[in-house]
C-alpha atoms as a PDB file:
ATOM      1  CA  UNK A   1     119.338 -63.258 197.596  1.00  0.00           C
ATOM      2  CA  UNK A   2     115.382 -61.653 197.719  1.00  0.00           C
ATOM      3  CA  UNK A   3     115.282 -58.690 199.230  1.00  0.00           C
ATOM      4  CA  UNK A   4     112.075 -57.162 201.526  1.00  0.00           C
ATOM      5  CA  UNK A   5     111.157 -53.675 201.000  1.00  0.00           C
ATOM      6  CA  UNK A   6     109.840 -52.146 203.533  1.00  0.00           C
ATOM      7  CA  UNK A   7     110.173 -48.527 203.987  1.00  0.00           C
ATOM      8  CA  UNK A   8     107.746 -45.967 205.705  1.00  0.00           C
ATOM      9  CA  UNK A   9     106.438 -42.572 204.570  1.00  0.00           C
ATOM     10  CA  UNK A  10     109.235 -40.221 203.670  1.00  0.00           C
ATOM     11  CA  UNK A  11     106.873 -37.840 205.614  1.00  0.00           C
ATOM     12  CA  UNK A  12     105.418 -34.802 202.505  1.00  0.00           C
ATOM     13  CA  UNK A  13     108.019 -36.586 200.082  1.00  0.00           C
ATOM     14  CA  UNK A  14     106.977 -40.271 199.226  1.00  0.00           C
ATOM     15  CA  UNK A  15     104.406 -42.697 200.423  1.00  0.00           C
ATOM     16  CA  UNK A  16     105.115 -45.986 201.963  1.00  0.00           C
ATOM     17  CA  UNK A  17     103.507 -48.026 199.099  1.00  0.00           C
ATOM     18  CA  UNK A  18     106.022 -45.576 196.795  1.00  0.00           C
ATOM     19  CA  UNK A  19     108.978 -45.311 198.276  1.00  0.00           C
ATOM     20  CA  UNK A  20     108.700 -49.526 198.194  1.00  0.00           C
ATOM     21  CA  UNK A  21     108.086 -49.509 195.031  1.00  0.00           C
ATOM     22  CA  UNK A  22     111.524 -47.353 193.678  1.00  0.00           C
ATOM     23  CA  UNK A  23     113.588 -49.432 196.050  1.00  0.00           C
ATOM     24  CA  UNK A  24     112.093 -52.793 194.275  1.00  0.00           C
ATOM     25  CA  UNK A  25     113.198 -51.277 191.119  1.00  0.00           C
ATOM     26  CA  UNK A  26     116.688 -50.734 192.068  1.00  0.00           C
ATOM     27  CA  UNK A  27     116.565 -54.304 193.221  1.00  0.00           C
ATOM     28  CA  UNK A  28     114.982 -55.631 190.048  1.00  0.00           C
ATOM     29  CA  UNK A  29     117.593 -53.444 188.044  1.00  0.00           C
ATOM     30  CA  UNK A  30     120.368 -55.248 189.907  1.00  0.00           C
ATOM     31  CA  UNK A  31     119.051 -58.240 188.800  1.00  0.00           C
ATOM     32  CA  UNK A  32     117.626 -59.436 192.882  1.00  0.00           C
ATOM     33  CA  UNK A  33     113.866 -60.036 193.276  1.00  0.00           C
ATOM     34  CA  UNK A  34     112.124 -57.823 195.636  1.00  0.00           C
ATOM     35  CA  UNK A  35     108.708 -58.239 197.144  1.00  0.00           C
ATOM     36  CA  UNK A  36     107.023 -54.808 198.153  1.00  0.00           C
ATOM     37  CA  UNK A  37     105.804 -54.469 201.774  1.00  0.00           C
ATOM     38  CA  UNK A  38     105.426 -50.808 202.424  1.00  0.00           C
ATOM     39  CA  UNK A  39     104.793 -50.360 206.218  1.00  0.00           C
ATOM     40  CA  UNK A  40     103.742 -47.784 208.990  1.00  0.00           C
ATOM     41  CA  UNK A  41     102.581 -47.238 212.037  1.00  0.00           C
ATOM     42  CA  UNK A  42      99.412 -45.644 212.786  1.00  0.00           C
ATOM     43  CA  UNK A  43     101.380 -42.409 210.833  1.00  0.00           C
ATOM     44  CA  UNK A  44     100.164 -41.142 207.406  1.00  0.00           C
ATOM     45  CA  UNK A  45      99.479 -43.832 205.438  1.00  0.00           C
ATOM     46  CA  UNK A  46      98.597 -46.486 207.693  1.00  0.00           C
ATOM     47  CA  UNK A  47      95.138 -46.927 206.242  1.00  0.00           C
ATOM     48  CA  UNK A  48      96.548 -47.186 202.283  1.00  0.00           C
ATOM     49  CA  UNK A  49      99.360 -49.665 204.020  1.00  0.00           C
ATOM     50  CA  UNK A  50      96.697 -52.097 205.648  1.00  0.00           C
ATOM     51  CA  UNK A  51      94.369 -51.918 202.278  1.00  0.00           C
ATOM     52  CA  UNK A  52      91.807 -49.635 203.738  1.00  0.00           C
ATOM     53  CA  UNK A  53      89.413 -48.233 200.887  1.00  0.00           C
ATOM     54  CA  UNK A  54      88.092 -44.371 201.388  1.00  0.00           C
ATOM     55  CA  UNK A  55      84.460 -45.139 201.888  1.00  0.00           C
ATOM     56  CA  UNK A  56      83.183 -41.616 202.299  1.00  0.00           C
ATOM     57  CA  UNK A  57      84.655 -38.138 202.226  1.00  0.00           C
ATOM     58  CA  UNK A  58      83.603 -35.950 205.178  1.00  0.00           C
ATOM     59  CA  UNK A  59      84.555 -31.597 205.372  1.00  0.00           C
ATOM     60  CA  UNK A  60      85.946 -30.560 208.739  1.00  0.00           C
ATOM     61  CA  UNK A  61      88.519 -28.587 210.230  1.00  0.00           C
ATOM     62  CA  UNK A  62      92.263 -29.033 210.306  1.00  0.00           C
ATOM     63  CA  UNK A  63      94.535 -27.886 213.442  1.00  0.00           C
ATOM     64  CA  UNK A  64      94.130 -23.950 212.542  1.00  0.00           C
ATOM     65  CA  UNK A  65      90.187 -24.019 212.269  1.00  0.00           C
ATOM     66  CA  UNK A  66      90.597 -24.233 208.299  1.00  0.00           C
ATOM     67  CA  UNK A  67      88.148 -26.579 206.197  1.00  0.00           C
ATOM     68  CA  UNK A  68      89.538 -29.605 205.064  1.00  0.00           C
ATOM     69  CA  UNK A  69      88.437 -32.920 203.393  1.00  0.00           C
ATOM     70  CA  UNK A  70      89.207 -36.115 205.145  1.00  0.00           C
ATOM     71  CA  UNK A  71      88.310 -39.713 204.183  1.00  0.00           C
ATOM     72  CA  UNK A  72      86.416 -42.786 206.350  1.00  0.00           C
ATOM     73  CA  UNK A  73      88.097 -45.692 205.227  1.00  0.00           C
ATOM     74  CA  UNK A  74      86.838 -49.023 205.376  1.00  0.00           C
ATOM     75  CA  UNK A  75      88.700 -52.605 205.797  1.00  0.00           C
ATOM     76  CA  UNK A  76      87.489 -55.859 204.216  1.00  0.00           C
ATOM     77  CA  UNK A  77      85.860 -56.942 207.131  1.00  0.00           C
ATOM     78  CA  UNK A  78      83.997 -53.227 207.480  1.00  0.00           C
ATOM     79  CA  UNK A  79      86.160 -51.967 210.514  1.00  0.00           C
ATOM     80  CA  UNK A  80      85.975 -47.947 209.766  1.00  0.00           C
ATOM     81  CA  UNK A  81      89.714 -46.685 209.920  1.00  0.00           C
ATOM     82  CA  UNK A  82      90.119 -42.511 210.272  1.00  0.00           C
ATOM     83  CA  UNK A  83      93.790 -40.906 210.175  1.00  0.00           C
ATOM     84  CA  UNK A  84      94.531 -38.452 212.347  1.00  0.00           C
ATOM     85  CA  UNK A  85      97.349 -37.155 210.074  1.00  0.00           C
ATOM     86  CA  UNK A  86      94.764 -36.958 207.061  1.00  0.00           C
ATOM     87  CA  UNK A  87      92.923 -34.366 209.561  1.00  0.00           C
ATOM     88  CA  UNK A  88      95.101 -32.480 211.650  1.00  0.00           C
ATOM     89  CA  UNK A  89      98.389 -32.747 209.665  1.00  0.00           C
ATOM     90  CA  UNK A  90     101.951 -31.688 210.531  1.00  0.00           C
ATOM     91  CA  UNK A  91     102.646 -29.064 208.425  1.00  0.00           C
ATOM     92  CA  UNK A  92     106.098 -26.961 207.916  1.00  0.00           C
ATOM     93  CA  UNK A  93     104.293 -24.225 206.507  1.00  0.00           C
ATOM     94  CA  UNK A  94     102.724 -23.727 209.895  1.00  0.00           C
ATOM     95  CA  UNK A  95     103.985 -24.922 212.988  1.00  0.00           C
ATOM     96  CA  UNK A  96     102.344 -23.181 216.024  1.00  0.00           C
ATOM     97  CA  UNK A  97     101.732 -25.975 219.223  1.00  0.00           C
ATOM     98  CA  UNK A  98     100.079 -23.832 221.362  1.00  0.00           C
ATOM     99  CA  UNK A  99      96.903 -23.614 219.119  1.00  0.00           C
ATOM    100  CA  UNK A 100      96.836 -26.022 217.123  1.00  0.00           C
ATOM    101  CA  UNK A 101      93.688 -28.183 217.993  1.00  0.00           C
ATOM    102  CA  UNK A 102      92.313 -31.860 217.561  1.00  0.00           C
ATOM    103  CA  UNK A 103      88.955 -30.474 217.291  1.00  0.00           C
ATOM    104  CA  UNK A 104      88.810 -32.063 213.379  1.00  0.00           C
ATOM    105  CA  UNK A 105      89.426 -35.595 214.373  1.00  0.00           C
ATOM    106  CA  UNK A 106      86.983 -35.422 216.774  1.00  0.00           C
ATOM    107  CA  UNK A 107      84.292 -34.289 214.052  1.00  0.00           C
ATOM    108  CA  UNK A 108      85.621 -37.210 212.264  1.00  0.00           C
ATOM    109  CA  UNK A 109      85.345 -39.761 214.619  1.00  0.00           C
ATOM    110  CA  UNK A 110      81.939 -38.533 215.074  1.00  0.00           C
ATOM    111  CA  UNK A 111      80.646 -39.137 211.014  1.00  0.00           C
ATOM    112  CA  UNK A 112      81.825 -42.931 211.342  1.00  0.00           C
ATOM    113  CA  UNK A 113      79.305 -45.687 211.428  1.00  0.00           C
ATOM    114  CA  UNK A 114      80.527 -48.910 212.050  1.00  0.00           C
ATOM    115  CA  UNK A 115      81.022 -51.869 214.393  1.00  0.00           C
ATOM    116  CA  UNK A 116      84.570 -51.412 214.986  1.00  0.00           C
ATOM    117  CA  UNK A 117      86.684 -48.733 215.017  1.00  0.00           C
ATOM    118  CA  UNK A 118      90.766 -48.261 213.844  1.00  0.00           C
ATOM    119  CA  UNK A 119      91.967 -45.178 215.053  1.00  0.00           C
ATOM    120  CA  UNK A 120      95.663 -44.132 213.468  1.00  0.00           C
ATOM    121  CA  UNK A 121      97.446 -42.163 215.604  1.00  0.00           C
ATOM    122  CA  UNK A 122     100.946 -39.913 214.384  1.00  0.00           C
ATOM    123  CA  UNK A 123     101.563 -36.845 212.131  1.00  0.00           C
ATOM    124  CA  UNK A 124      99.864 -34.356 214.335  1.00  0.00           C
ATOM    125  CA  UNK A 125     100.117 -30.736 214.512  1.00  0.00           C
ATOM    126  CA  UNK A 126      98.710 -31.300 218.291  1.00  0.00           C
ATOM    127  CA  UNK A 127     100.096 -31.257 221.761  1.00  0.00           C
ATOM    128  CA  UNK A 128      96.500 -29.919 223.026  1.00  0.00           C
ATOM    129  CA  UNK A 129      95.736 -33.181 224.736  1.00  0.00           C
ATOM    130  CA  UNK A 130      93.014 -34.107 222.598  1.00  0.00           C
ATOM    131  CA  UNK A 131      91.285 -31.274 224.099  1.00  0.00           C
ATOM    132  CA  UNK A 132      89.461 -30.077 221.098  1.00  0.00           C
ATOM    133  CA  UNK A 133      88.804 -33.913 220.128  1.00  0.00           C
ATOM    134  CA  UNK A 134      86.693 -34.126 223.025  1.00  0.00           C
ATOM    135  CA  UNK A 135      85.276 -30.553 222.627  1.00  0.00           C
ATOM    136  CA  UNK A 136      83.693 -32.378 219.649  1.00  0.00           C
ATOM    137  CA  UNK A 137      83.203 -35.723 220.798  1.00  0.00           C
ATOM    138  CA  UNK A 138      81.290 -37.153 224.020  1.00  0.00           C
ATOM    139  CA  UNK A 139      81.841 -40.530 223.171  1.00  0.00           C
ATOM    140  CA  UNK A 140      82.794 -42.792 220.672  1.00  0.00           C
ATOM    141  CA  UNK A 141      80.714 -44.294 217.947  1.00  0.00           C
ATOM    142  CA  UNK A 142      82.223 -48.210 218.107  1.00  0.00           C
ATOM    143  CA  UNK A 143      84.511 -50.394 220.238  1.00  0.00           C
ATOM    144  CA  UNK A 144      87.594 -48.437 219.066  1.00  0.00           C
ATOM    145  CA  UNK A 145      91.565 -49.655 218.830  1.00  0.00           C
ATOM    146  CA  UNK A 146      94.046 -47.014 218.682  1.00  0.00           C
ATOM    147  CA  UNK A 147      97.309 -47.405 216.876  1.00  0.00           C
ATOM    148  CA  UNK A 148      99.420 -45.217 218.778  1.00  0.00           C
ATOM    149  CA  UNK A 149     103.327 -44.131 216.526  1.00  0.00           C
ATOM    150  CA  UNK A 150     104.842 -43.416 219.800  1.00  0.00           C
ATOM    151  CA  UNK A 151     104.735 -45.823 222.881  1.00  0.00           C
ATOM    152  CA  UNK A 152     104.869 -43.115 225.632  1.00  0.00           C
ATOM    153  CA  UNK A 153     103.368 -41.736 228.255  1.00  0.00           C
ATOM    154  CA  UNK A 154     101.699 -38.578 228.546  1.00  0.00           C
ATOM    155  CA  UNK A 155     104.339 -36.618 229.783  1.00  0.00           C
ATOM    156  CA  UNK A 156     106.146 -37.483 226.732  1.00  0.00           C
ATOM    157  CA  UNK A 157     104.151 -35.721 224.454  1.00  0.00           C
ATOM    158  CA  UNK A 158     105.338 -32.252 224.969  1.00  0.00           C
ATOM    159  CA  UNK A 159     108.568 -33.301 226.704  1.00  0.00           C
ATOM    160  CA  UNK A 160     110.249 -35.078 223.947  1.00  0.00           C
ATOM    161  CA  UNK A 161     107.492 -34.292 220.418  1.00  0.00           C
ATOM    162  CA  UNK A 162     106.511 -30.648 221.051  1.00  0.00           C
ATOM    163  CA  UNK A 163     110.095 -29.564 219.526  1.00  0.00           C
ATOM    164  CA  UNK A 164     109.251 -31.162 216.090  1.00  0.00           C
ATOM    165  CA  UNK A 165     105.976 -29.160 216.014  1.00  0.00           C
ATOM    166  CA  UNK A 166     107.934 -25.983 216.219  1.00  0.00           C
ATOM    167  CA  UNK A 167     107.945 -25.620 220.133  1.00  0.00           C
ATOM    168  CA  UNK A 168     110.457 -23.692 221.719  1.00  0.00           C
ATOM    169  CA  UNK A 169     112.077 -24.985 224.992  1.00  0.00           C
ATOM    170  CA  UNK A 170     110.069 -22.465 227.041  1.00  0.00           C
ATOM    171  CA  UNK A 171     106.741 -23.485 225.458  1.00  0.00           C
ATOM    172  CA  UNK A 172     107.466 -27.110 225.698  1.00  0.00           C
ATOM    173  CA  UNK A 173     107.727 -26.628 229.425  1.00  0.00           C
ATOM    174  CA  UNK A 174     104.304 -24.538 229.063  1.00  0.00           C
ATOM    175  CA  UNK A 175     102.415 -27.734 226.816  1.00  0.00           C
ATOM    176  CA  UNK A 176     104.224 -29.828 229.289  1.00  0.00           C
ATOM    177  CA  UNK A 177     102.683 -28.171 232.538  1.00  0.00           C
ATOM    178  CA  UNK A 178      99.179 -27.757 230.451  1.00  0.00           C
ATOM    179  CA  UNK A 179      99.051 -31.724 229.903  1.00  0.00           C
ATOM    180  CA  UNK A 180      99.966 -32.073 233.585  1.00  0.00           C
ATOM    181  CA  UNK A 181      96.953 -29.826 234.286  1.00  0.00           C
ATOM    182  CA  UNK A 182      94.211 -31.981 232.834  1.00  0.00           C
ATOM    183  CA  UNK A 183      93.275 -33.925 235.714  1.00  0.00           C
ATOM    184  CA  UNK A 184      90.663 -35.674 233.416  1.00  0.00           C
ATOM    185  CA  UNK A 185      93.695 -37.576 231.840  1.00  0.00           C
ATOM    186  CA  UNK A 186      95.530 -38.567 234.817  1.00  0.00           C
ATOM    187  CA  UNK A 187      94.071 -41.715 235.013  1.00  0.00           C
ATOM    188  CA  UNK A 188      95.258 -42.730 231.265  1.00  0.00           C
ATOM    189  CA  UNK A 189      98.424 -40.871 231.554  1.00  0.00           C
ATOM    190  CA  UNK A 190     100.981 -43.644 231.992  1.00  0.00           C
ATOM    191  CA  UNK A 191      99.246 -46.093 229.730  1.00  0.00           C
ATOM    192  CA  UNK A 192     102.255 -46.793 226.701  1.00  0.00           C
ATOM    193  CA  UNK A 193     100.912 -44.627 223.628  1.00  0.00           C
ATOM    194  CA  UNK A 194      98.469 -42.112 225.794  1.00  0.00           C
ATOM    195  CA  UNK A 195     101.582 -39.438 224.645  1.00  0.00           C
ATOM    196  CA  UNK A 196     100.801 -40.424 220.949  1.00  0.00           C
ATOM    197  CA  UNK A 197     100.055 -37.377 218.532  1.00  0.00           C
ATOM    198  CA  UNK A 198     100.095 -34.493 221.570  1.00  0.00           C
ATOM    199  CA  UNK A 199      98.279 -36.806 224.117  1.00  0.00           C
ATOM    200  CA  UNK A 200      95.538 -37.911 221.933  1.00  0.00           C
ATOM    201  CA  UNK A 201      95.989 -41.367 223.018  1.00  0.00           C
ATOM    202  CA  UNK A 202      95.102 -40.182 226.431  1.00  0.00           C
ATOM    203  CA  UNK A 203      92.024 -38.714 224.952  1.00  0.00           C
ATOM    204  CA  UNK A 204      90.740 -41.679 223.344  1.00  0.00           C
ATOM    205  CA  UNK A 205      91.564 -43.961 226.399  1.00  0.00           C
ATOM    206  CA  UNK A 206      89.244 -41.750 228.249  1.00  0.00           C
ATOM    207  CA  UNK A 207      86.654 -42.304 225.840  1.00  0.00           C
ATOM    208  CA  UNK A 208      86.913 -46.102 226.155  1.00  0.00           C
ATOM    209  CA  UNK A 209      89.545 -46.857 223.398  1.00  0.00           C
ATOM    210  CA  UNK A 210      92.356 -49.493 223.599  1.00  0.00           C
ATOM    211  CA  UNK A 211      95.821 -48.224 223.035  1.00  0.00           C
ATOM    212  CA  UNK A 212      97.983 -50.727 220.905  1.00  0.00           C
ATOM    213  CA  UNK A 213     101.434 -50.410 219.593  1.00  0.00           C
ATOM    214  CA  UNK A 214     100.740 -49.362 215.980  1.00  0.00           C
ATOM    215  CA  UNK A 215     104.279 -50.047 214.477  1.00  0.00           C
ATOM    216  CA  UNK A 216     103.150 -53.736 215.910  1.00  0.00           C
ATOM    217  CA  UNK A 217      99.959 -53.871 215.370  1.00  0.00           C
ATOM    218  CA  UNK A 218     100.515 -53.040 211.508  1.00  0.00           C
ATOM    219  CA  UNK A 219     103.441 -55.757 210.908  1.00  0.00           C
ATOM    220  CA  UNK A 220     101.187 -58.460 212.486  1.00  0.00           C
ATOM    221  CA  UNK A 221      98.248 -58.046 210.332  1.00  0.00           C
ATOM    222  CA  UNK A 222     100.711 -57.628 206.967  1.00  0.00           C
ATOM    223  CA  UNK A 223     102.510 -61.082 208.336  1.00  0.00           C
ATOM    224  CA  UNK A 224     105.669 -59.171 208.183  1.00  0.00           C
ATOM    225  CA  UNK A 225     107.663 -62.070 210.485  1.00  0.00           C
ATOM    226  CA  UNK A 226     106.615 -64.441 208.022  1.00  0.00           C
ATOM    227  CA  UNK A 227     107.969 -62.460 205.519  1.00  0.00           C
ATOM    228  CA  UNK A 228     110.994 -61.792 207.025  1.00  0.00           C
ATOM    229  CA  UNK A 229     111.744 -65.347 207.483  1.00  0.00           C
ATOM    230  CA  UNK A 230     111.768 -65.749 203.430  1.00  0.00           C
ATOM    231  CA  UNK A 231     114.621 -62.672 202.982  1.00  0.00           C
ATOM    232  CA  UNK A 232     117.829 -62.191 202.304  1.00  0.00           C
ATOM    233  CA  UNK A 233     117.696 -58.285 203.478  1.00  0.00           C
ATOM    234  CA  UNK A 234     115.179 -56.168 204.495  1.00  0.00           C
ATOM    235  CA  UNK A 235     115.287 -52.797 203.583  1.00  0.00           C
ATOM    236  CA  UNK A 236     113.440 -50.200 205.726  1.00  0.00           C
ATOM    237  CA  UNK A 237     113.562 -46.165 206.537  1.00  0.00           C
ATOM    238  CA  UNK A 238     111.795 -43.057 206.752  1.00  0.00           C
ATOM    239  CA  UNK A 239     112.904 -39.405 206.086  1.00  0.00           C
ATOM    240  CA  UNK A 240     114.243 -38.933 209.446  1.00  0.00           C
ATOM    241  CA  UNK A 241     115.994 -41.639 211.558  1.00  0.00           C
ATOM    242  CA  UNK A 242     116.531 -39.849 214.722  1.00  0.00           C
ATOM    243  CA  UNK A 243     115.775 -40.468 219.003  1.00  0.00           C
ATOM    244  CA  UNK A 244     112.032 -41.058 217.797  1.00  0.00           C
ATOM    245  CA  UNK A 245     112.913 -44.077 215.468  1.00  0.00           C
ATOM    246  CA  UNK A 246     113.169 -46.584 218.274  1.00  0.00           C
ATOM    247  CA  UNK A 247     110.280 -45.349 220.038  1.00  0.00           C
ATOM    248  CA  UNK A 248     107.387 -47.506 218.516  1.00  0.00           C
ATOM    249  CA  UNK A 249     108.050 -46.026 214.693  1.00  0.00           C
ATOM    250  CA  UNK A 250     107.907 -48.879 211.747  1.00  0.00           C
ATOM    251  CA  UNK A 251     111.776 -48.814 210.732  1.00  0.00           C
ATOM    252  CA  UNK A 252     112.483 -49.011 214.534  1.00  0.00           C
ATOM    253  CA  UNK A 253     110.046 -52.422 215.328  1.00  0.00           C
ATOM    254  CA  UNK A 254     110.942 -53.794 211.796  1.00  0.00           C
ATOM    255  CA  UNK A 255     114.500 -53.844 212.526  1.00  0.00           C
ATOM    256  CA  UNK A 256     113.630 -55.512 215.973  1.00  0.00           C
ATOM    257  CA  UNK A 257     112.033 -58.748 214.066  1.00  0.00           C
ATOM    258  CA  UNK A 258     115.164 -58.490 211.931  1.00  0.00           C
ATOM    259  CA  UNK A 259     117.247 -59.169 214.601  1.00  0.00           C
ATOM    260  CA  UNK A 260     115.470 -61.467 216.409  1.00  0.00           C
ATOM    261  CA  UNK A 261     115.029 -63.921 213.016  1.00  0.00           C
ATOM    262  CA  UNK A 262     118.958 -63.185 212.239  1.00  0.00           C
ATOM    263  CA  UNK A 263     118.393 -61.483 208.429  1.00  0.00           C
ATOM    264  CA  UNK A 264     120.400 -58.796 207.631  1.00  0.00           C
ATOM    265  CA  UNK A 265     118.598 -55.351 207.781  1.00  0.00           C
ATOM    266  CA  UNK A 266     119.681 -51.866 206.411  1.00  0.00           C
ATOM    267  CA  UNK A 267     118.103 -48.839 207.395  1.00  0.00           C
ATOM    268  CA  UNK A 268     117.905 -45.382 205.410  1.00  0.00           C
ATOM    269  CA  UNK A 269     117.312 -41.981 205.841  1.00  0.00           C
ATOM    270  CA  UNK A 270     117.195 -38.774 204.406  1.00  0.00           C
ATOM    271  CA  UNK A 271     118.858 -37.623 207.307  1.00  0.00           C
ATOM    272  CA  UNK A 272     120.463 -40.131 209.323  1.00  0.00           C
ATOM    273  CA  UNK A 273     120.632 -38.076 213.619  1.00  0.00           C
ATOM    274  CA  UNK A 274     120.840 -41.450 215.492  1.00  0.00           C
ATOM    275  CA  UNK A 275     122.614 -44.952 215.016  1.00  0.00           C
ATOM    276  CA  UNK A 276     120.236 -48.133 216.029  1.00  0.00           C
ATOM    277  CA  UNK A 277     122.221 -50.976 216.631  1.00  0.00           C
ATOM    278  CA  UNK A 278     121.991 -54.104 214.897  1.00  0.00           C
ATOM    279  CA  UNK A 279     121.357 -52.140 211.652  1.00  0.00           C
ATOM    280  CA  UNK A 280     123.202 -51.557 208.487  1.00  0.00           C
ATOM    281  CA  UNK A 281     122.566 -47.600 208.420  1.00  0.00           C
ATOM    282  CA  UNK A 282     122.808 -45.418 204.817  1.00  0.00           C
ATOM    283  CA  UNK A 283     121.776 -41.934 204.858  1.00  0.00           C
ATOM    284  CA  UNK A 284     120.346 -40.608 201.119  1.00  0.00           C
ATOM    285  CA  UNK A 285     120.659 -37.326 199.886  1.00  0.00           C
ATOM    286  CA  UNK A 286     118.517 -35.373 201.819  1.00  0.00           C
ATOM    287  CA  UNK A 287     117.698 -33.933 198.890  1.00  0.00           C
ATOM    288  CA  UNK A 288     113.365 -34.777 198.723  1.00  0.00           C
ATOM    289  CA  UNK A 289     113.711 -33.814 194.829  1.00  0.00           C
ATOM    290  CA  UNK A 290     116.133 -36.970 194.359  1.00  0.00           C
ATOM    291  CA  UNK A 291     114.266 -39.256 197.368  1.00  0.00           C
ATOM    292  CA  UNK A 292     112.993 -41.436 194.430  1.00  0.00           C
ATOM    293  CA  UNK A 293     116.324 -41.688 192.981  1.00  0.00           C
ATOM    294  CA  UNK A 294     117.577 -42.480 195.539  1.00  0.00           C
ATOM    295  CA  UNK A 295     115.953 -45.529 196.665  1.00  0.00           C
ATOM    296  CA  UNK A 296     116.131 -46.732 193.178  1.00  0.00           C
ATOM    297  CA  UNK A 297     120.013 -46.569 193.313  1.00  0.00           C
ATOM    298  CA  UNK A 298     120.149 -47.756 197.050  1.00  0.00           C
ATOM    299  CA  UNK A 299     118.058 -50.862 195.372  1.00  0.00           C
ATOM    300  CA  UNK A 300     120.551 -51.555 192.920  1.00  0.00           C
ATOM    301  CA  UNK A 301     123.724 -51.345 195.308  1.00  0.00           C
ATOM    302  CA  UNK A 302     122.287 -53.204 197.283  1.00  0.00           C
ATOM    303  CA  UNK A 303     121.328 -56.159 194.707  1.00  0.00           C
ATOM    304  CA  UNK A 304     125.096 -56.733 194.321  1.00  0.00           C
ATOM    305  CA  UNK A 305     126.241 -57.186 197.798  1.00  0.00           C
ATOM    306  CA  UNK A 306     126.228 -60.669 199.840  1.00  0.00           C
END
């Protein structure tokens, strides 16, 4: 048996490219090769996942107005790739929806020169509607794709995100109702992904960006069918496997090209809310001290089952 792994971000815990590389170590200590193939899907990390180099380090201003230090990255073929989650990151420490602005990716955007553009869209703070993106950006610098972690429509980002970014019901209904309100977006609201990140796919398809399915998007250009096709399991996961898993995340679209090339899959979690079907499902811990541990003894069950 080789084994495929192929985890996403433990989100604030573990990287892709690191939480891959404890769970080929369990493999290789169970005597099973493993081939590393970290993944995302336009959620932190996306740009280290697709080999994107930091080209040039630019200050602006996170969600709250606070400086902050974000990266341009570059891909082999020069396309500029910015990270909304390196800007305007979800962060426990502060969770507060009804301010929290996109006003720093726009700043970013704005810094880029290139011919082509790679948006990554997930991890936000935001349900603002990209309002203080395009407070700080008229339009955008290059023909721009979008890799959008969510494939829904505007009225999805408050209605089913907001919660996760500390909303209460009542102020859900209140983001919901302000999204509603921005008749500039109603054109791009039903486009699949314009609910990405608080509505900042809508945003960007206003500006003249294409909205792709970034879970998709990232596992064609890393050839992951291909790769698939050479496995004996695929191992995939994030921190949280819950409702949102199925809705464009990486685990979510890996297991789908698992089951449609018939290899086994398992999917882990540090907390395991929701079952997806066709998947072998182990929850971890939870603890984020032992997530490393973890996937290095996962790994090494693993290696010695058929």
């Amino acid at each position: 048996m080789s084994a495929l792994a192929s985890p996403a971000s433990l989100k604030g815990v573990l990287s892709a490219r690191e939480a891959a590389a404890f769970l080929a170590e369990g493999f290789r200590r169970g005597g099973t090769e493993a081939v590393e193939l970290p993944i995302a899907d336009g959620g932190e990390g996306t740009g280290e996942v697709l080999g994107a180099r930091a080209r040039e380090r630019v200050h602006v201003t996170d969600a709250f107005g606070r400086e902050r230090v974000a990266p341009i990255r570059a891909l082999a073929d020069g396309t500029a790739v910015v990270e909304a989650a390196e800007v305007i990151p979800l962060d426990p420490q502060r969770l507060d929806p009804l301010t929290a602005s996109s006003r720093g990716l726009g700043e970013l955007i704005a810094r880029v020169e290139a011919e082509r553009l790679l948006v990554c869209l997930g991890g936000t703070a935001t349900v603002d509607g990209g309002e203080g993106l395009r407070e700080a950006l008229d339009e955008l610098p290059a023909p721009t794709t979008v890799l959008c972690d969510a494939i829904v429509p505007l009225r999805d980002a408050a209605r089913r995100f907001a919660a996760q970014k500390g909303a209460t019901p009542e102020q859900a209904e209140l983001l919901e109702r302000r999204l509603a309100s921005m008749t500039e977006l109603a054109p791009y609201a039903e486009l699949p992904g314009a609910g990405a990140a608080g509505g900042l796919g809508a945003a960007l398809a206003s500006l003249g960006a294409e909205l792709v399915p970034g879970a998709q998007e990232v596992l064609e250009r890393l050839r992951f069918r291909e790769r698939v096709r050479k496995a004996g399991v695929v191992v995939t996961g994030e921190g949280a496997v819950d409702g949102t898993t199925a809705t464009g995340k990486a685990p979510g679209e890996a297991l789908r090209v698992c089951l449609d090339q018939g290899v086994r899959c398992v999917v882990f979690g540090g907390r395991v809310e929701v079952q997806l079907s066709g998947a072998e499902m182990i929850a971890l811990s939870g603890d984020p001290a032992r997530a490393a541990d973890d996937l290095v003894e996962l790994g090494e069950r693993l290696s010695g089952q058929p």
